[in-house]
PDB file of N, CA and C in Angstrom:
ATOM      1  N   UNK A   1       3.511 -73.363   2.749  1.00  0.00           N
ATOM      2  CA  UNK A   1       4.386 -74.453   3.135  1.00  0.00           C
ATOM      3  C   UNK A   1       3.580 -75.679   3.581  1.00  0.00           C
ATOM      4  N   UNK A   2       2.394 -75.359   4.595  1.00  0.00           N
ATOM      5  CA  UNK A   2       1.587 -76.331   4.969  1.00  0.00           C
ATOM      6  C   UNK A   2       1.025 -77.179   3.508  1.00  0.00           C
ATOM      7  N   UNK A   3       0.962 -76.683   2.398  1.00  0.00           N
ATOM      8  CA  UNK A   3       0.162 -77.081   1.511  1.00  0.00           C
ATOM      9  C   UNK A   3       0.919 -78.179   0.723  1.00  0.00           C
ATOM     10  N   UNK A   4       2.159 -77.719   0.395  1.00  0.00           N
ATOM     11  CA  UNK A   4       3.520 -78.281   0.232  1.00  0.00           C
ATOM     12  C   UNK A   4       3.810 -79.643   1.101  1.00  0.00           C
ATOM     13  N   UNK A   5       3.660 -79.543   2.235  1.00  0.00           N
ATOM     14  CA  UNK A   5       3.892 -80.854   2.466  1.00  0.00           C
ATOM     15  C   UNK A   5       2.794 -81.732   2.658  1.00  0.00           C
ATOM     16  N   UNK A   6       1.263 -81.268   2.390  1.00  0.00           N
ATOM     17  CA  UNK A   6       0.326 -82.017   2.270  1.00  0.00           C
ATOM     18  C   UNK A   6       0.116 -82.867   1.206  1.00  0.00           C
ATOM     19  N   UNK A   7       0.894 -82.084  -0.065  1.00  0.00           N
ATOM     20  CA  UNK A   7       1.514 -82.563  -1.370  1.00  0.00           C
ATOM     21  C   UNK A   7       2.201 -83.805  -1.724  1.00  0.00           C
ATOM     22  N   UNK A   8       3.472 -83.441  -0.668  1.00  0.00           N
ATOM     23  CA  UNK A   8       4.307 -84.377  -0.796  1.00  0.00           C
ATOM     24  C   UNK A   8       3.980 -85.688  -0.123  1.00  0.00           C
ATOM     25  N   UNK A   9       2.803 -85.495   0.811  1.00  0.00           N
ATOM     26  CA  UNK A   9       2.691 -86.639   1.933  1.00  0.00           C
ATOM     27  C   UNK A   9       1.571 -87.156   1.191  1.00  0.00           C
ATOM     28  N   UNK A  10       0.675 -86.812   0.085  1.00  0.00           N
ATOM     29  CA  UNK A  10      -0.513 -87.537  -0.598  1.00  0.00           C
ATOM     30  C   UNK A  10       0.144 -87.874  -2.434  1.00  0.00           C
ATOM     31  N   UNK A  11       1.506 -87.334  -2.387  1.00  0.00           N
ATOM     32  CA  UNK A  11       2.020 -88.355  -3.724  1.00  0.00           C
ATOM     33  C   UNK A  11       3.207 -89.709  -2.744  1.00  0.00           C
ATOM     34  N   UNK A  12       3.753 -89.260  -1.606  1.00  0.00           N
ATOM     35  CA  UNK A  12       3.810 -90.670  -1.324  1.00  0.00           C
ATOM     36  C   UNK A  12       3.257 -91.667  -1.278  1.00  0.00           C
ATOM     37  N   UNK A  13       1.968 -91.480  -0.583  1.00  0.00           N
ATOM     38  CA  UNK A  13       0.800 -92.334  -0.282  1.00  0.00           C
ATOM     39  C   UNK A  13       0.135 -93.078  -1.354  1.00  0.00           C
ATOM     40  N   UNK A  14       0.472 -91.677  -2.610  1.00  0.00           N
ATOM     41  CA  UNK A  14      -0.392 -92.444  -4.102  1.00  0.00           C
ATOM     42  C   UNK A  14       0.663 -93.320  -4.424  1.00  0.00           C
ATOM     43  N   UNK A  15       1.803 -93.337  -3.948  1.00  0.00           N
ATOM     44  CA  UNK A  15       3.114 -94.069  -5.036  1.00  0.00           C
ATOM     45  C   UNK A  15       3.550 -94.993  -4.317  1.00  0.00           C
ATOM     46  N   UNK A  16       2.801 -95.227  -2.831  1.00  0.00           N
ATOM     47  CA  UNK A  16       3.136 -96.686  -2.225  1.00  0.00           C
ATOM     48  C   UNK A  16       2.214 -97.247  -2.736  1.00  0.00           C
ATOM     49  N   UNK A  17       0.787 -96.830  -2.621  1.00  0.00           N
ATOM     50  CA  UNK A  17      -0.715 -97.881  -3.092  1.00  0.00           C
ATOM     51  C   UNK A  17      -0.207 -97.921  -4.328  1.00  0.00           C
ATOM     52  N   UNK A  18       0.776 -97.601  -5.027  1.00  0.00           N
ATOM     53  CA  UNK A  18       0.819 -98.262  -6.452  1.00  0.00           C
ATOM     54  C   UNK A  18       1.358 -99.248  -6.482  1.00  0.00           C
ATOM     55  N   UNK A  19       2.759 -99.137  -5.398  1.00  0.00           N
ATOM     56  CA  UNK A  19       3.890-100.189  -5.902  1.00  0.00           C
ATOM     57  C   UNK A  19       3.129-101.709  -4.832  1.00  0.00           C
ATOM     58  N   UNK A  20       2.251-101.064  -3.766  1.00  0.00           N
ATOM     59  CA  UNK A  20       2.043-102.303  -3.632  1.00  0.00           C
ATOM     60  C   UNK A  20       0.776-103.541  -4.334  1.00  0.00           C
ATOM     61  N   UNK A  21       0.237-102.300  -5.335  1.00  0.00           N
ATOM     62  CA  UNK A  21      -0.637-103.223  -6.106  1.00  0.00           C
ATOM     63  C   UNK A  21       0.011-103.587  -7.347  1.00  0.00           C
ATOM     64  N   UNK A  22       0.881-103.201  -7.591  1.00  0.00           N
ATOM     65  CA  UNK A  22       1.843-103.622  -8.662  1.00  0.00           C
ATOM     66  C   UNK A  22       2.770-104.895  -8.383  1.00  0.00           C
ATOM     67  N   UNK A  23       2.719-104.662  -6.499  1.00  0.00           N
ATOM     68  CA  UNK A  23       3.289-106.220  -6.509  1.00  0.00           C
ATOM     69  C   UNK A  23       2.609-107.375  -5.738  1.00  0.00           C
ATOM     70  N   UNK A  24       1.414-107.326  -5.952  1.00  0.00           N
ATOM     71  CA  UNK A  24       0.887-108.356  -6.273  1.00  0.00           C
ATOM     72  C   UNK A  24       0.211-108.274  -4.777  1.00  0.00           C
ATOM     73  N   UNK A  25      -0.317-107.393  -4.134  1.00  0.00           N
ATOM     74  CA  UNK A  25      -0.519-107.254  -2.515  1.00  0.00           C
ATOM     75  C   UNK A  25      -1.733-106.338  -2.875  1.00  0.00           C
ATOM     76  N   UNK A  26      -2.636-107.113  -3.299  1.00  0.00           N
ATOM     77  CA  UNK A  26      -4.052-105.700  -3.458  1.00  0.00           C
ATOM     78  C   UNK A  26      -4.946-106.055  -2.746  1.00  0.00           C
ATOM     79  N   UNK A  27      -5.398-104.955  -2.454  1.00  0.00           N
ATOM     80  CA  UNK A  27      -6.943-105.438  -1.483  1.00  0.00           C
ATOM     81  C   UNK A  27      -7.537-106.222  -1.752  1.00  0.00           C
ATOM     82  N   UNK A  28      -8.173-106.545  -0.577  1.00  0.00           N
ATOM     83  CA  UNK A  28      -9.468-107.838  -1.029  1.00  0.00           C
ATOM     84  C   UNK A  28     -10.445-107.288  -2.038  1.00  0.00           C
ATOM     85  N   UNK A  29     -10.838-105.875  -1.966  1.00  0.00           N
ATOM     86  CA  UNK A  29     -11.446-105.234  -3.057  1.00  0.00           C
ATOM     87  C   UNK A  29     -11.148-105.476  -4.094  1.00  0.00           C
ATOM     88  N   UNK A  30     -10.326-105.112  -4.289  1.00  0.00           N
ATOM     89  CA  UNK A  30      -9.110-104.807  -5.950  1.00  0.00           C
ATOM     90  C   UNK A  30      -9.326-106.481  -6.127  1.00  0.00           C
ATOM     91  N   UNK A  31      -9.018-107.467  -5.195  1.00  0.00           N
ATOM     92  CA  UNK A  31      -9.166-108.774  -5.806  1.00  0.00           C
ATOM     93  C   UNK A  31     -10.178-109.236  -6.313  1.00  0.00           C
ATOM     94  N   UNK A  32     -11.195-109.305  -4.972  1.00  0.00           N
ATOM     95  CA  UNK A  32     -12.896-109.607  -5.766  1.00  0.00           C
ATOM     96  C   UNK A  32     -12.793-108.904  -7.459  1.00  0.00           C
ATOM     97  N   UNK A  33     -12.568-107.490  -7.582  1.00  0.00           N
ATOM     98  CA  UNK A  33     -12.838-107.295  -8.986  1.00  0.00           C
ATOM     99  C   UNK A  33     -12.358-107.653  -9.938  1.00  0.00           C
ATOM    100  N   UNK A  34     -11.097-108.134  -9.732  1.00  0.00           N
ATOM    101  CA  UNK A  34     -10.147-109.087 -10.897  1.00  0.00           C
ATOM    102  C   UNK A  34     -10.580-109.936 -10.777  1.00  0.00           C
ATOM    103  N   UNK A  35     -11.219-110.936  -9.965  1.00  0.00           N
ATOM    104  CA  UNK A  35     -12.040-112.021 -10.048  1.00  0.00           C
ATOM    105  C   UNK A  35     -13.381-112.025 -10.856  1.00  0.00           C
ATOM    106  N   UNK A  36     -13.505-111.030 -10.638  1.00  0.00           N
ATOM    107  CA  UNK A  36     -15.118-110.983 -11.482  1.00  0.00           C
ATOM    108  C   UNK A  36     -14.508-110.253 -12.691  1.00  0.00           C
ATOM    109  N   UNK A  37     -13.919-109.636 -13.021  1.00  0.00           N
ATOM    110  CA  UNK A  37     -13.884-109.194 -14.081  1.00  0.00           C
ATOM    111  C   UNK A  37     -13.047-109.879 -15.091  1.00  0.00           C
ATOM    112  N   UNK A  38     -12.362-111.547 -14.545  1.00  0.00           N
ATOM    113  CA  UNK A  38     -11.629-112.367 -15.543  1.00  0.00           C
ATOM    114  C   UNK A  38     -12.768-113.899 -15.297  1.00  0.00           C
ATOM    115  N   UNK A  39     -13.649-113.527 -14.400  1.00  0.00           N
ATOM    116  CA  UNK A  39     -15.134-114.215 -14.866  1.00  0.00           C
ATOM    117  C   UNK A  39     -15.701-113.848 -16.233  1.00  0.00           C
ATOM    118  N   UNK A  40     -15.978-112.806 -15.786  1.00  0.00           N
ATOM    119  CA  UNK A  40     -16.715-112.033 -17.114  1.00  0.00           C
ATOM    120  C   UNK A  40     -16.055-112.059 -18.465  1.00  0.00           C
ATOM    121  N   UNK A  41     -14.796-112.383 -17.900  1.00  0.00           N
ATOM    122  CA  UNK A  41     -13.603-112.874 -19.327  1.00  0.00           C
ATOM    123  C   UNK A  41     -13.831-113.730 -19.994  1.00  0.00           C
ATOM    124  N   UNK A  42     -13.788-114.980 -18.572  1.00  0.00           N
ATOM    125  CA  UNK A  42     -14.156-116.481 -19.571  1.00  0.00           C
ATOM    126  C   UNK A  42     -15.251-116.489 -20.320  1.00  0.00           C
ATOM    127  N   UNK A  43     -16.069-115.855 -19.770  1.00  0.00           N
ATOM    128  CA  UNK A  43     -17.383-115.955 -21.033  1.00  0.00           C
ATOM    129  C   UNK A  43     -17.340-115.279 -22.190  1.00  0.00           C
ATOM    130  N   UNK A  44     -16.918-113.808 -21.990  1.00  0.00           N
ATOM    131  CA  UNK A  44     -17.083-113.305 -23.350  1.00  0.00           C
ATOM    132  C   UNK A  44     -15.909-113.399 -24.481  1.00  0.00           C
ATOM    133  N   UNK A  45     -14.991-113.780 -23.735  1.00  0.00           N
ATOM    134  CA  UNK A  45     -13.707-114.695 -24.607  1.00  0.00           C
ATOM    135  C   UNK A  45     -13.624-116.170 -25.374  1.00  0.00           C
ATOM    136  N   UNK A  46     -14.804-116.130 -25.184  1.00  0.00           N
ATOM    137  CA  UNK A  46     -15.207-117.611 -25.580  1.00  0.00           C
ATOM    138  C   UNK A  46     -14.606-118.553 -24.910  1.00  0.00           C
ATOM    139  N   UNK A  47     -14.083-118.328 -23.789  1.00  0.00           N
ATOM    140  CA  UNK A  47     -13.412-119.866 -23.002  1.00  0.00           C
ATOM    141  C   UNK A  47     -14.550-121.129 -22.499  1.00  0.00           C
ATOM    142  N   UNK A  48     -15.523-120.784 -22.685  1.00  0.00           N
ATOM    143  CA  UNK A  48     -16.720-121.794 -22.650  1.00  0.00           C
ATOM    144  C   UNK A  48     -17.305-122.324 -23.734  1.00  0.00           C
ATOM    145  N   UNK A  49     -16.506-122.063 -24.230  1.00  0.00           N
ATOM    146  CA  UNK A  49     -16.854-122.463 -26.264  1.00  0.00           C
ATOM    147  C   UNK A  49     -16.358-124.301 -25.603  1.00  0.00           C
ATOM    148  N   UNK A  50     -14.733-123.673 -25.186  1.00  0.00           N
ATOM    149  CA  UNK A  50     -13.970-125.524 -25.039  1.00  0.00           C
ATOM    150  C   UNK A  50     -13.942-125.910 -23.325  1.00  0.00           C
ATOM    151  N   UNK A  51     -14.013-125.127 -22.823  1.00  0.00           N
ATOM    152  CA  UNK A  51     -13.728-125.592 -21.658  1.00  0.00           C
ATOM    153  C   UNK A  51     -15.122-125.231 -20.775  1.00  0.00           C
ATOM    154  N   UNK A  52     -15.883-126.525 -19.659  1.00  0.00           N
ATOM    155  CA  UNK A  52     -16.174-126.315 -18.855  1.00  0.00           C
ATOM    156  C   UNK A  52     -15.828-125.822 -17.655  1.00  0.00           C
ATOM    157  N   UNK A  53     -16.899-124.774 -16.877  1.00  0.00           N
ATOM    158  CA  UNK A  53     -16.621-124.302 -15.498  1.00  0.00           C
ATOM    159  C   UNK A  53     -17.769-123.923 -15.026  1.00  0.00           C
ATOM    160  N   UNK A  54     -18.045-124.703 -13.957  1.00  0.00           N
ATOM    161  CA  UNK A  54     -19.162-124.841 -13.101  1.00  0.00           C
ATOM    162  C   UNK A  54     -19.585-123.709 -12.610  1.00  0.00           C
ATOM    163  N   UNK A  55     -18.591-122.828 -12.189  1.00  0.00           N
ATOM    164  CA  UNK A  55     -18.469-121.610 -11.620  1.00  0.00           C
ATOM    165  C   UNK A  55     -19.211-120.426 -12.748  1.00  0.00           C
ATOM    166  N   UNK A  56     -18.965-120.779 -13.922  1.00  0.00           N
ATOM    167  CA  UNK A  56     -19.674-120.012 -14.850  1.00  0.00           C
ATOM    168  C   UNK A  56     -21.487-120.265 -15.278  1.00  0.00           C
ATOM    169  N   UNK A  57     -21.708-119.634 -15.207  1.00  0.00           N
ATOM    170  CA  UNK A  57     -23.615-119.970 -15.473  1.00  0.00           C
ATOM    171  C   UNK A  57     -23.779-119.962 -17.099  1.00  0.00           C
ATOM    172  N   UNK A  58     -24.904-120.922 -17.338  1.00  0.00           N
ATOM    173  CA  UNK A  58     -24.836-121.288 -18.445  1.00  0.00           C
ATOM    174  C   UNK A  58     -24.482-122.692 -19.180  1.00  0.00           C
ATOM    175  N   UNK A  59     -24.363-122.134 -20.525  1.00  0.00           N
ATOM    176  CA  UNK A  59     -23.556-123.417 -21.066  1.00  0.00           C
ATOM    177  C   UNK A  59     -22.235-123.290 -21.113  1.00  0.00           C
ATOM    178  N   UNK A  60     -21.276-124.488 -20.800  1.00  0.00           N
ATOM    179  CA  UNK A  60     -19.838-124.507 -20.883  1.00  0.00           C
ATOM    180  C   UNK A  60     -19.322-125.651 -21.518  1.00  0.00           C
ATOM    181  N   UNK A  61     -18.185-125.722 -22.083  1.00  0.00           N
ATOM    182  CA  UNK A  61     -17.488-126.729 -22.941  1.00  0.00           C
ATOM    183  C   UNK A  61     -18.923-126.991 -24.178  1.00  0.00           C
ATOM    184  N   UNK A  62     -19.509-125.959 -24.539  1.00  0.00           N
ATOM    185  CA  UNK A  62     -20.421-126.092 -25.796  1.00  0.00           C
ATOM    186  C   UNK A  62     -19.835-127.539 -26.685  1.00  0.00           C
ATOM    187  N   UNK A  63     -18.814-127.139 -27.141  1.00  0.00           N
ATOM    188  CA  UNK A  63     -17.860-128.193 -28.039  1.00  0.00           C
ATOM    189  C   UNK A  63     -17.371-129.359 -27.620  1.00  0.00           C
ATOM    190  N   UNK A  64     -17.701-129.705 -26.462  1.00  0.00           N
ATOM    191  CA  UNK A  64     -17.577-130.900 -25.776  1.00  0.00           C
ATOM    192  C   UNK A  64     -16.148-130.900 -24.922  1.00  0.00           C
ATOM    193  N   UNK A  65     -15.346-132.203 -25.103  1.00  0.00           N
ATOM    194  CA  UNK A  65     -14.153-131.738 -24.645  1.00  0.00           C
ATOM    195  C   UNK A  65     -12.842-131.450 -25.144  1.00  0.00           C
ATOM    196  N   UNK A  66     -13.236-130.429 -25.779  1.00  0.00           N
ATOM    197  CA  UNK A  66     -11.622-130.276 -26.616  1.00  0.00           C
ATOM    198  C   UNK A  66     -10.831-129.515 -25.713  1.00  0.00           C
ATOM    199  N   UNK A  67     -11.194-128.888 -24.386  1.00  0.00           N
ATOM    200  CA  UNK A  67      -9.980-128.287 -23.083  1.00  0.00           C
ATOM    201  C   UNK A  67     -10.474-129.213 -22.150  1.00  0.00           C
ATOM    202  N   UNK A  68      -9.446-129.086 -21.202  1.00  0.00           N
ATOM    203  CA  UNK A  68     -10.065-129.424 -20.018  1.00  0.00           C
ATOM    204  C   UNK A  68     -10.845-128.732 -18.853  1.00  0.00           C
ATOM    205  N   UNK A  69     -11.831-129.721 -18.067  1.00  0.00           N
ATOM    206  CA  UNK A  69     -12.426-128.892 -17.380  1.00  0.00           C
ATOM    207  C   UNK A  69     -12.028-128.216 -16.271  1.00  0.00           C
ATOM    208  N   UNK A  70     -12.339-127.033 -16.090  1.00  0.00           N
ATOM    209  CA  UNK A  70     -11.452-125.993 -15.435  1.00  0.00           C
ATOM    210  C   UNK A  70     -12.041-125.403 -13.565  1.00  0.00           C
ATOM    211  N   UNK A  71     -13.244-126.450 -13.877  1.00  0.00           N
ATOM    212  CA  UNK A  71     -14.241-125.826 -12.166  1.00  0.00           C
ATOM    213  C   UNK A  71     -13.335-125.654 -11.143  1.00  0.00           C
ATOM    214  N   UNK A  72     -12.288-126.712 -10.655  1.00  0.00           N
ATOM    215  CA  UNK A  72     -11.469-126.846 -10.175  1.00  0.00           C
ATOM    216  C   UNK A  72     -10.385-126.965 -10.106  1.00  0.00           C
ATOM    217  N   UNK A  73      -9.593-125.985 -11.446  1.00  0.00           N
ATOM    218  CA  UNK A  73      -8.352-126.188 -12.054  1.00  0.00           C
ATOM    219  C   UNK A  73      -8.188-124.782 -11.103  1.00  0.00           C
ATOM    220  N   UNK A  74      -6.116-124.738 -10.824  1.00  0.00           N
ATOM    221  CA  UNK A  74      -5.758-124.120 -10.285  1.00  0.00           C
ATOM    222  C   UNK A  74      -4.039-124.053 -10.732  1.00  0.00           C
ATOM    223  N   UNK A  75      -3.719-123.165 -10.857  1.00  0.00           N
ATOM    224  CA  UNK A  75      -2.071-123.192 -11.392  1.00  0.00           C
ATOM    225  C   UNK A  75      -1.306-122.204 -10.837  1.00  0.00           C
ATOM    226  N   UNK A  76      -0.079-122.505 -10.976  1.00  0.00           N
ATOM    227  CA  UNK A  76       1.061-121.183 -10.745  1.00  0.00           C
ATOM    228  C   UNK A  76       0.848-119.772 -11.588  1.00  0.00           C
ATOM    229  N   UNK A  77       0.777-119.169 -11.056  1.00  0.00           N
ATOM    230  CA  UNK A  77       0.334-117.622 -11.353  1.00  0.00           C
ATOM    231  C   UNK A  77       1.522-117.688 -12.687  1.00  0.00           C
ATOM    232  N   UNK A  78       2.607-117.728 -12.501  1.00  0.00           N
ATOM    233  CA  UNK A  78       3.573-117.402 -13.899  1.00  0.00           C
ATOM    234  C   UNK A  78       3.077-118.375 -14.475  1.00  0.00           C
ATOM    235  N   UNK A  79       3.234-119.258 -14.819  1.00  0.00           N
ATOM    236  CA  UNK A  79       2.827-120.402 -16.144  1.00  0.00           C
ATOM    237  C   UNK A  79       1.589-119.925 -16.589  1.00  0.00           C
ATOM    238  N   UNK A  80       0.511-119.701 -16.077  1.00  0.00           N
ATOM    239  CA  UNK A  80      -0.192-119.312 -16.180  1.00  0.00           C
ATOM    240  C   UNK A  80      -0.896-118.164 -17.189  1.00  0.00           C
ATOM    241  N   UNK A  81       0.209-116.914 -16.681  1.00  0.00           N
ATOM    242  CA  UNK A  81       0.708-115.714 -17.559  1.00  0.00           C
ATOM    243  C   UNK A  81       1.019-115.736 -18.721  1.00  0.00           C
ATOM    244  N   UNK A  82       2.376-117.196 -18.490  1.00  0.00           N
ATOM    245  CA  UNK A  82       2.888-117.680 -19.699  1.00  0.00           C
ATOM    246  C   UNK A  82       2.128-118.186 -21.540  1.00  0.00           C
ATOM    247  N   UNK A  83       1.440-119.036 -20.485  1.00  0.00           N
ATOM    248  CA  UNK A  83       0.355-119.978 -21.277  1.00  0.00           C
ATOM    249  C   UNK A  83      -1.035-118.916 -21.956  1.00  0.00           C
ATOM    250  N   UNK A  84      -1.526-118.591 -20.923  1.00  0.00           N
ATOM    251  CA  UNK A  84      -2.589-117.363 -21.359  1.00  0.00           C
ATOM    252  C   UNK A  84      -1.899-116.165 -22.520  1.00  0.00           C
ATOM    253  N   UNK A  85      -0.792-115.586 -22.338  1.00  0.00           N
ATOM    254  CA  UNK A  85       0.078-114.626 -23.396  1.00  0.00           C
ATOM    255  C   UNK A  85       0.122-115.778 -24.492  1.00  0.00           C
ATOM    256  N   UNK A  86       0.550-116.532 -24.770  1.00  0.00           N
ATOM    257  CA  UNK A  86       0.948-117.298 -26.366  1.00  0.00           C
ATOM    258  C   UNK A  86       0.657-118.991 -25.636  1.00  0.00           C
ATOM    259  N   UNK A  87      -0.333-119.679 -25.851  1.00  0.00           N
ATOM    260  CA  UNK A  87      -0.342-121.241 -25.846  1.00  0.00           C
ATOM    261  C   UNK A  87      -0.014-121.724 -26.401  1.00  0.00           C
ATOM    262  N   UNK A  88       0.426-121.379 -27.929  1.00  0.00           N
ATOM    263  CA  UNK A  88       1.110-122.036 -28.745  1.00  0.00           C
ATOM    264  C   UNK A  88       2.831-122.057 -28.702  1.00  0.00           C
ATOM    265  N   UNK A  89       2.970-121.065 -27.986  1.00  0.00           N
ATOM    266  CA  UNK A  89       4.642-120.972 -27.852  1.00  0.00           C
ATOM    267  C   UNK A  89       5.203-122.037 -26.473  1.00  0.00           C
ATOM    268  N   UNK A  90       3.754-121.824 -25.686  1.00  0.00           N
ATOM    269  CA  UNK A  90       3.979-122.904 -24.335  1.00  0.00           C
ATOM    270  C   UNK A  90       4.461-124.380 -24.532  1.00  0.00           C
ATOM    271  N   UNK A  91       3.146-124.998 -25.554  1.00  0.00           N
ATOM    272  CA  UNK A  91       3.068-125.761 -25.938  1.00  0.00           C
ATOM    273  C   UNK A  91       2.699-126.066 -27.745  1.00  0.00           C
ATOM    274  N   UNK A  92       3.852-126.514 -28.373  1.00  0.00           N
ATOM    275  CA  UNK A  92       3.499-126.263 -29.695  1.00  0.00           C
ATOM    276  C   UNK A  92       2.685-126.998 -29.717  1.00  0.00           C
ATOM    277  N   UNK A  93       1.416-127.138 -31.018  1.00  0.00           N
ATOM    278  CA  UNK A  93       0.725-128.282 -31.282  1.00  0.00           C
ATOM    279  C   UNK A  93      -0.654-127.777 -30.342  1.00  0.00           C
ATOM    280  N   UNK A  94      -1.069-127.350 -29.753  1.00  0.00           N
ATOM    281  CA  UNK A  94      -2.174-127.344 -28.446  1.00  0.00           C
ATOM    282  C   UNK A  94      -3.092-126.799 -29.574  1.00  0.00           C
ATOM    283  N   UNK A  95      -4.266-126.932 -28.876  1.00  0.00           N
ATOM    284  CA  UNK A  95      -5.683-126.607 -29.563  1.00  0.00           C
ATOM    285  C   UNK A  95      -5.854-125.518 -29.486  1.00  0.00           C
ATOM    286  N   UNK A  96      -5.611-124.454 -28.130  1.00  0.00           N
ATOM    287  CA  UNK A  96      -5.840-123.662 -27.940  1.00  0.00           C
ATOM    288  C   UNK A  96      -5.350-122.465 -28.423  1.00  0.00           C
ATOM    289  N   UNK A  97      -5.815-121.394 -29.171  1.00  0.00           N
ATOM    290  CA  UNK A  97      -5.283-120.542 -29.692  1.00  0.00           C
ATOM    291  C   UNK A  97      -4.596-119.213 -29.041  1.00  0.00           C
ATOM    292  N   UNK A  98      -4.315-118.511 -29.636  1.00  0.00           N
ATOM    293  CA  UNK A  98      -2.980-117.229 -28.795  1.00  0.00           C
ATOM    294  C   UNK A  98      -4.576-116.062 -29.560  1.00  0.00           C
ATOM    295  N   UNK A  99      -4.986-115.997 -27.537  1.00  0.00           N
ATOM    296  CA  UNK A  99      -6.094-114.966 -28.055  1.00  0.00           C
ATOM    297  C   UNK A  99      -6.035-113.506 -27.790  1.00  0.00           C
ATOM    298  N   UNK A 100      -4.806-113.071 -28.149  1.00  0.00           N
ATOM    299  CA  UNK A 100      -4.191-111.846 -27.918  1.00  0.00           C
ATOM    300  C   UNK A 100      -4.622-111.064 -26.715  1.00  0.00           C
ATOM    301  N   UNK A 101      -4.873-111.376 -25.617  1.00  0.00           N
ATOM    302  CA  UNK A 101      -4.933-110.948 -24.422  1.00  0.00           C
ATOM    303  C   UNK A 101      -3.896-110.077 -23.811  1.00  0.00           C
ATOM    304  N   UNK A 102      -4.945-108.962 -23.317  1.00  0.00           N
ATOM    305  CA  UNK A 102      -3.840-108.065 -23.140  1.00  0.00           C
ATOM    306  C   UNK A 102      -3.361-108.240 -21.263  1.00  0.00           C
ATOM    307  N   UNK A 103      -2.038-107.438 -20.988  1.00  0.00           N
ATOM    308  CA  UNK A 103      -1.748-108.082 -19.948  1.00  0.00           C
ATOM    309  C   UNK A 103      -2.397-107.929 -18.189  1.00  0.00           C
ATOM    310  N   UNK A 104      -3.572-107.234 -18.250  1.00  0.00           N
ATOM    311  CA  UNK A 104      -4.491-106.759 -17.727  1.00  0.00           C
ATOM    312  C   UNK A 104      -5.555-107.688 -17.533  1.00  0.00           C
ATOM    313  N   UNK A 105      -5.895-108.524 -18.658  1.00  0.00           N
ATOM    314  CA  UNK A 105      -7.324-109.476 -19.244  1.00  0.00           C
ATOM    315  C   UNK A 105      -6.269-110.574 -18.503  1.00  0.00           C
ATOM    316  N   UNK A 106      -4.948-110.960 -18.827  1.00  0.00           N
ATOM    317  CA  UNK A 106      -4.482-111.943 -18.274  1.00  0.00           C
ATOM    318  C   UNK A 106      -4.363-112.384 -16.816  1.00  0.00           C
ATOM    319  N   UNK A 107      -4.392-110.721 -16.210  1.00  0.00           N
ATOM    320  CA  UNK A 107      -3.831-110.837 -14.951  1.00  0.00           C
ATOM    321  C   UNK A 107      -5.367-111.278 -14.310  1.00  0.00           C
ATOM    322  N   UNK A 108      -6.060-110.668 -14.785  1.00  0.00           N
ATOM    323  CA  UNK A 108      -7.957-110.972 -14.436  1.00  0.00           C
ATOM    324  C   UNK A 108      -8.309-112.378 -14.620  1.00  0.00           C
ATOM    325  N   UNK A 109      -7.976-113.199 -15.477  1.00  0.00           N
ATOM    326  CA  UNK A 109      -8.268-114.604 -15.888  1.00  0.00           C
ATOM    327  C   UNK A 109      -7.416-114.835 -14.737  1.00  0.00           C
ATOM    328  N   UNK A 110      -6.021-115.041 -14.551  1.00  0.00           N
ATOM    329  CA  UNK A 110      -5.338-115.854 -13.245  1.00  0.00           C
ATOM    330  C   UNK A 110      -6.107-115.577 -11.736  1.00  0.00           C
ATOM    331  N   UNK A 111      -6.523-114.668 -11.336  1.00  0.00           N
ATOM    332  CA  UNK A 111      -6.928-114.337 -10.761  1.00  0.00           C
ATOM    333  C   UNK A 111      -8.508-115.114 -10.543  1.00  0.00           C
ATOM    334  N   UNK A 112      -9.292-115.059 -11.175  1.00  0.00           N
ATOM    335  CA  UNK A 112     -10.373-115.756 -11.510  1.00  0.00           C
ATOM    336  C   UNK A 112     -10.152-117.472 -11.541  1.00  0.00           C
ATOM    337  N   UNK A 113      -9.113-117.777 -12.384  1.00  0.00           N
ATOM    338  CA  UNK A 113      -8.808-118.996 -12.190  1.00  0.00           C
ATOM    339  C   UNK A 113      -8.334-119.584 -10.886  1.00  0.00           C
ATOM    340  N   UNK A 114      -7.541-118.832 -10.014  1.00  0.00           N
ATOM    341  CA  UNK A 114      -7.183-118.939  -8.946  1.00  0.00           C
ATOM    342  C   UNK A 114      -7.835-118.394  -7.802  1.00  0.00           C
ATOM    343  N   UNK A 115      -8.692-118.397  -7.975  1.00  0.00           N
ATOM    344  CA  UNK A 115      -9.832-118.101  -7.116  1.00  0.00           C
ATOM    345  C   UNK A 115      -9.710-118.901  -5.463  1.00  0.00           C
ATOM    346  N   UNK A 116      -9.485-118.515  -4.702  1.00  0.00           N
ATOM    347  CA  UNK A 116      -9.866-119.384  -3.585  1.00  0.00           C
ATOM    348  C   UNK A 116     -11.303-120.423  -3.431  1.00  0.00           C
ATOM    349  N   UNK A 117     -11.097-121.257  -3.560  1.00  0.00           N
ATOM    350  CA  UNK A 117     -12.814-122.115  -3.138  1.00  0.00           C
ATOM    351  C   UNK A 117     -12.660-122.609  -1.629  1.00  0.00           C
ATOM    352  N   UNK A 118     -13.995-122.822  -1.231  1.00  0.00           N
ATOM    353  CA  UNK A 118     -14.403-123.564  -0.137  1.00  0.00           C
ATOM    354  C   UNK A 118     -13.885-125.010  -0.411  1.00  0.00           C
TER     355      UNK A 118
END
């Protein structure tokens, strides 16, 4: 019986830390790594092909300025989502292409983009 409710009291525990990282309340841990790991996005996604970011090492906006520069760009988490899932549906006509990002890579780029600065 003791074991039984040690059970039940460590799948609650797993099924609150879910719902509250599911809504948007994650550790500072869990954050730093979506930060770095939608760092590590912009680069190997080629988002430094068009867009500069200071924050990234290296070369950025290679192509000069066909995005804008992003060191200090900051947006609403949904538009954001929006725009990153399909840019072309956001905005018809845009340069930027629909780089099939999955919704994981997206949530990592907002995150990264929205980075707190000094």
């Amino acid at each position: 019986m003791k074991a039984l409710a040690w059970l039940l009291v460590l799948s609650l525990l797993t099924g609150c830390a879910g719902a509250s990282a599911a809504s948007g309340t994650a550790t500072p841990d869990a954050q730093a790594a979506s930060i770095e790991r939608g760092w590590a996005l912009f680069r190997n996604k080629g988002c430094v092909t068009c867009h500069v970011n200071t924050r990234v090492e290296g070369h950025t906006g290679v192509l000069g300025s066909v995005g804008p520069n992003l060191t200090g760009y900051t947006n609403d988490p949904d538009f954001l989502r929006r725009w990153l899932a399909n840019p072309p549906a956001v905005r018809p006509g845009t340069r930027m292409p629909n780089l099939r990002l999955s919704e994981a890579e997206i949530e990592d780029l907002v995150a990264f983009l929205n980075e707190p600065r000094p």
